[in-house]
PDB file of N, CA and C in Angstrom:
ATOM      1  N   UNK A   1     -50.694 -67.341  11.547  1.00  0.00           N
ATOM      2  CA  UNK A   1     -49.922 -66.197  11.069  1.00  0.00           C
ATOM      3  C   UNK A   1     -50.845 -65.042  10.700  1.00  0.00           C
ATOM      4  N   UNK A   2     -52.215 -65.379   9.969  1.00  0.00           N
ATOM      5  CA  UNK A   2     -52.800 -64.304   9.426  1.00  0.00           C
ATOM      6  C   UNK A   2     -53.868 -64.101  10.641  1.00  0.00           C
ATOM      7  N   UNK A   3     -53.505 -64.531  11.920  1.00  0.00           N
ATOM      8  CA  UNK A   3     -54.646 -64.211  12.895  1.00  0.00           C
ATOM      9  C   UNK A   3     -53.764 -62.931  13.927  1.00  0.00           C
ATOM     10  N   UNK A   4     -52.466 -63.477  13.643  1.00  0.00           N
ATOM     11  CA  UNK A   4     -51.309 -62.413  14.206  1.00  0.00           C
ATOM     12  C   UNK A   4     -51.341 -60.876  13.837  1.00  0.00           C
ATOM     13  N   UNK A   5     -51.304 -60.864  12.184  1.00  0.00           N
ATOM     14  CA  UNK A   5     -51.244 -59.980  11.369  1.00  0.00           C
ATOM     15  C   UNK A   5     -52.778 -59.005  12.208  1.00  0.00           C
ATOM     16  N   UNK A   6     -53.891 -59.755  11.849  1.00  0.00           N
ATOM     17  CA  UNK A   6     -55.405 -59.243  12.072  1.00  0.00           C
ATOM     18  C   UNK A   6     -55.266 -58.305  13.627  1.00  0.00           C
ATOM     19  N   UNK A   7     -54.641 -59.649  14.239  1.00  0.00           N
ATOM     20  CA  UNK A   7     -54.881 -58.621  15.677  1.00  0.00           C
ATOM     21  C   UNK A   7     -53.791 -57.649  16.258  1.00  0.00           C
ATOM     22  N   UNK A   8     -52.938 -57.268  15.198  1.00  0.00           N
ATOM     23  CA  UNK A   8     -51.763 -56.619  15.138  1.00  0.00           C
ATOM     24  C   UNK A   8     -52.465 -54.980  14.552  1.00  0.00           C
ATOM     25  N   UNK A   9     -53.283 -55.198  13.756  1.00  0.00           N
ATOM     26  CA  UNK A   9     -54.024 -54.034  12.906  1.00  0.00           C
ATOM     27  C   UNK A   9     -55.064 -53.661  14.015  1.00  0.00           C
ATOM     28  N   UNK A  10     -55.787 -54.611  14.295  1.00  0.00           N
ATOM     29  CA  UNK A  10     -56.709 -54.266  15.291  1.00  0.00           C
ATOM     30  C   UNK A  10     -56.300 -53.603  16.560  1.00  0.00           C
ATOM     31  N   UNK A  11     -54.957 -53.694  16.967  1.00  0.00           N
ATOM     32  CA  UNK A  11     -54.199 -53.049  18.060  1.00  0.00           C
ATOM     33  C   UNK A  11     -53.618 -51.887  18.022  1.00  0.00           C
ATOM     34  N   UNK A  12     -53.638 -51.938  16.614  1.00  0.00           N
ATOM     35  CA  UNK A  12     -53.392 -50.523  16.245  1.00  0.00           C
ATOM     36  C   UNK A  12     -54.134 -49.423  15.801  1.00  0.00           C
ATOM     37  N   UNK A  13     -54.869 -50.188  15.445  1.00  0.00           N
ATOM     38  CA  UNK A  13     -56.267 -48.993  14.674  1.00  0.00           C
ATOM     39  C   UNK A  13     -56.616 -48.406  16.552  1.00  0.00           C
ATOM     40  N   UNK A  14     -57.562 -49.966  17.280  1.00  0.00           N
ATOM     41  CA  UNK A  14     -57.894 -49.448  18.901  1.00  0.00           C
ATOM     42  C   UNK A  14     -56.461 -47.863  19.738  1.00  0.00           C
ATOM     43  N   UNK A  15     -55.178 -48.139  19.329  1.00  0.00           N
ATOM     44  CA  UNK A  15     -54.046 -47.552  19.486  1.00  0.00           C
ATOM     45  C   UNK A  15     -54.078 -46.122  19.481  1.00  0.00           C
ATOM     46  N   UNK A  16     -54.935 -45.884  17.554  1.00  0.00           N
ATOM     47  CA  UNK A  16     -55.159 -44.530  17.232  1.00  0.00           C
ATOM     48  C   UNK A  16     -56.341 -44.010  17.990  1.00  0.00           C
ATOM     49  N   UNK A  17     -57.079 -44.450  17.952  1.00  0.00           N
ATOM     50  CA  UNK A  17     -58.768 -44.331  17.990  1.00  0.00           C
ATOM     51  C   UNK A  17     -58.472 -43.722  19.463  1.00  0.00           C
ATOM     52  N   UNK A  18     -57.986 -44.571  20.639  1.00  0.00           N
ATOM     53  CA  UNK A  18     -57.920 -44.005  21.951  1.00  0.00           C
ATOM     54  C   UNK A  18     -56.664 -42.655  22.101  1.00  0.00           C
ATOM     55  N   UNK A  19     -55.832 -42.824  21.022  1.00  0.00           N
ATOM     56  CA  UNK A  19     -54.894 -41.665  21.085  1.00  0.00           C
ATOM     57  C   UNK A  19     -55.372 -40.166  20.599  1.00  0.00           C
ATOM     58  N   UNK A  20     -56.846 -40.419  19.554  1.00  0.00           N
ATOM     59  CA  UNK A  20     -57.703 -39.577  18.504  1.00  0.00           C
ATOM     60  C   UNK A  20     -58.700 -39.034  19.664  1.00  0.00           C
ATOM     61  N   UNK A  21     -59.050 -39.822  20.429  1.00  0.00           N
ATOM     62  CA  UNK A  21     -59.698 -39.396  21.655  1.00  0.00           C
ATOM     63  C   UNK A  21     -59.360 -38.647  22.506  1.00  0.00           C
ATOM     64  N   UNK A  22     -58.115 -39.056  22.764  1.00  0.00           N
ATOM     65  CA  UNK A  22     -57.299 -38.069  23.811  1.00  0.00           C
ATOM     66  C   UNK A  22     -57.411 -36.622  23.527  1.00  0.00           C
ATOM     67  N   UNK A  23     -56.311 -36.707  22.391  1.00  0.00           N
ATOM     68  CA  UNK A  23     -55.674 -35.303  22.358  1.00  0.00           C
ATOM     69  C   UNK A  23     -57.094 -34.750  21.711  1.00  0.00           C
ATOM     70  N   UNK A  24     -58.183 -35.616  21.735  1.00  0.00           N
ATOM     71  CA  UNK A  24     -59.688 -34.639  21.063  1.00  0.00           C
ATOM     72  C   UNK A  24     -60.201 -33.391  22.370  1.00  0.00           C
ATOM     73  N   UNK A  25     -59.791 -34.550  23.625  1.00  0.00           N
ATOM     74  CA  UNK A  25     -60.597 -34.155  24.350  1.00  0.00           C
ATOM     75  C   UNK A  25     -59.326 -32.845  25.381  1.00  0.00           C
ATOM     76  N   UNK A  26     -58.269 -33.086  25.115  1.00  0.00           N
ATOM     77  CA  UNK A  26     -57.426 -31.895  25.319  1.00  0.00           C
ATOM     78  C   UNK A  26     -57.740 -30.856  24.687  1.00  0.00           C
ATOM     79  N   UNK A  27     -58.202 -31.124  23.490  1.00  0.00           N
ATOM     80  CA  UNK A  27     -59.035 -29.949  22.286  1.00  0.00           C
ATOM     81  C   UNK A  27     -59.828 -29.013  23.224  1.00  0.00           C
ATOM     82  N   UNK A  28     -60.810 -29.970  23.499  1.00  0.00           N
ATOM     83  CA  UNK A  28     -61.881 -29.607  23.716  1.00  0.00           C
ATOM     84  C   UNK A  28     -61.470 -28.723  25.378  1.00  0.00           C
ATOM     85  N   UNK A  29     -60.737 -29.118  26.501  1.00  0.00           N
ATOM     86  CA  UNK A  29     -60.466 -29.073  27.638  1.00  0.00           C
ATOM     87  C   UNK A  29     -59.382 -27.423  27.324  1.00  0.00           C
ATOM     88  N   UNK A  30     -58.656 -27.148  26.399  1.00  0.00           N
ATOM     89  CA  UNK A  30     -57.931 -26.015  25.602  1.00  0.00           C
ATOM     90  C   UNK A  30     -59.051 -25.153  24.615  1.00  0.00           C
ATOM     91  N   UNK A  31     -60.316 -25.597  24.327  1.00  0.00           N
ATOM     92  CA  UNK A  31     -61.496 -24.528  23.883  1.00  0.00           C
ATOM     93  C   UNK A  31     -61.975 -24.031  25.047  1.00  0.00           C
ATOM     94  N   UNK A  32     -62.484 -24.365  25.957  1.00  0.00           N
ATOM     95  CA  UNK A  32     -63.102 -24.166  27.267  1.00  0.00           C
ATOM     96  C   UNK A  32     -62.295 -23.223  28.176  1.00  0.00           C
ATOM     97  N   UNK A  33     -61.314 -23.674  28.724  1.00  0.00           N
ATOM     98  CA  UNK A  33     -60.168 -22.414  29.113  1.00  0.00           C
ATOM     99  C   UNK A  33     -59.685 -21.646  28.994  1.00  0.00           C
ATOM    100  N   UNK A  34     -59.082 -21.795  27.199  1.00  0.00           N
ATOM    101  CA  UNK A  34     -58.491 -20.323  27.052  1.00  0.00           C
ATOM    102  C   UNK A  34     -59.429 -19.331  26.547  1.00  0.00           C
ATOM    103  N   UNK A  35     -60.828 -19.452  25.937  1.00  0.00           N
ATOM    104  CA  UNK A  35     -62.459 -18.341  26.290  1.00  0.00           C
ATOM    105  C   UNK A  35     -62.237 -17.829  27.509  1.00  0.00           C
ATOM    106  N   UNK A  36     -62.591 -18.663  28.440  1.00  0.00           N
ATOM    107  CA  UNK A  36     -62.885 -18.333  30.075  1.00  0.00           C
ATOM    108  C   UNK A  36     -61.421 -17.294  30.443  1.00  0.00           C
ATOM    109  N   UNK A  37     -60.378 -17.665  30.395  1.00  0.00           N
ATOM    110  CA  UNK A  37     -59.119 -17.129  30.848  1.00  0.00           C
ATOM    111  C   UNK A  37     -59.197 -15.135  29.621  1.00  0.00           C
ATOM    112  N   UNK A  38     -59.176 -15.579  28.806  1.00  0.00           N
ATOM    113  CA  UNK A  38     -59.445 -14.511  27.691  1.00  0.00           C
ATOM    114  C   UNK A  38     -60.335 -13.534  28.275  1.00  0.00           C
ATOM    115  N   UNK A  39     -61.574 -14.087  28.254  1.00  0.00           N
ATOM    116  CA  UNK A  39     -62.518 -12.828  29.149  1.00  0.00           C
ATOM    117  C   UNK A  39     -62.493 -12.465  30.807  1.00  0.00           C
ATOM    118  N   UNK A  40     -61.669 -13.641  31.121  1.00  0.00           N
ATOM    119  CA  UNK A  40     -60.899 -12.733  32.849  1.00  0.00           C
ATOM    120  C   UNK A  40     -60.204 -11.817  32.059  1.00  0.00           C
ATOM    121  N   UNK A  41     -59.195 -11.972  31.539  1.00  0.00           N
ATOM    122  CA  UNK A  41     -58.457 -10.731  30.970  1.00  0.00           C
ATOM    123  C   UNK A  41     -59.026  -9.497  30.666  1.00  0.00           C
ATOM    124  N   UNK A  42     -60.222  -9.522  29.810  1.00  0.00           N
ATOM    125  CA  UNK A  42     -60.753  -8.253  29.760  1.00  0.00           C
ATOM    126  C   UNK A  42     -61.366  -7.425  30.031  1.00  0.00           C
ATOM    127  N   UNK A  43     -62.288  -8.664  31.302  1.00  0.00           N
ATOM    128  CA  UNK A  43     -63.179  -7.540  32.310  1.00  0.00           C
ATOM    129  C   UNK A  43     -62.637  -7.404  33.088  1.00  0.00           C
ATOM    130  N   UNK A  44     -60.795  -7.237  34.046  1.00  0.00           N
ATOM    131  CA  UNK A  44     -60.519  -6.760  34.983  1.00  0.00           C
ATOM    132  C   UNK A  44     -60.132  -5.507  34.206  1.00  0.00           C
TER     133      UNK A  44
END
């Protein structure tokens, strides 16, 4: 029962951690573009 519980937490913490990753790296993929897109805008 308490090995259930353990790997129930552990599935979830791994759950966040790869979900904390994601939308990090959408962050990061939404810093990079909208700079670049911003200064097309202002040197045409």
């Amino acid at each position: 029962m308490g090995f259930l519980v353990f790997s129930l937490v552990v599935m979830g913490i791994a759950a966040v951690d790869l979900g904390s990753i994601w939308t990090l790296g959408i962050h990061i993929k939404w810093d990079l573009m909208i700079p670049s897109s911003f200064f097309s805008l202002h040197s045409s």
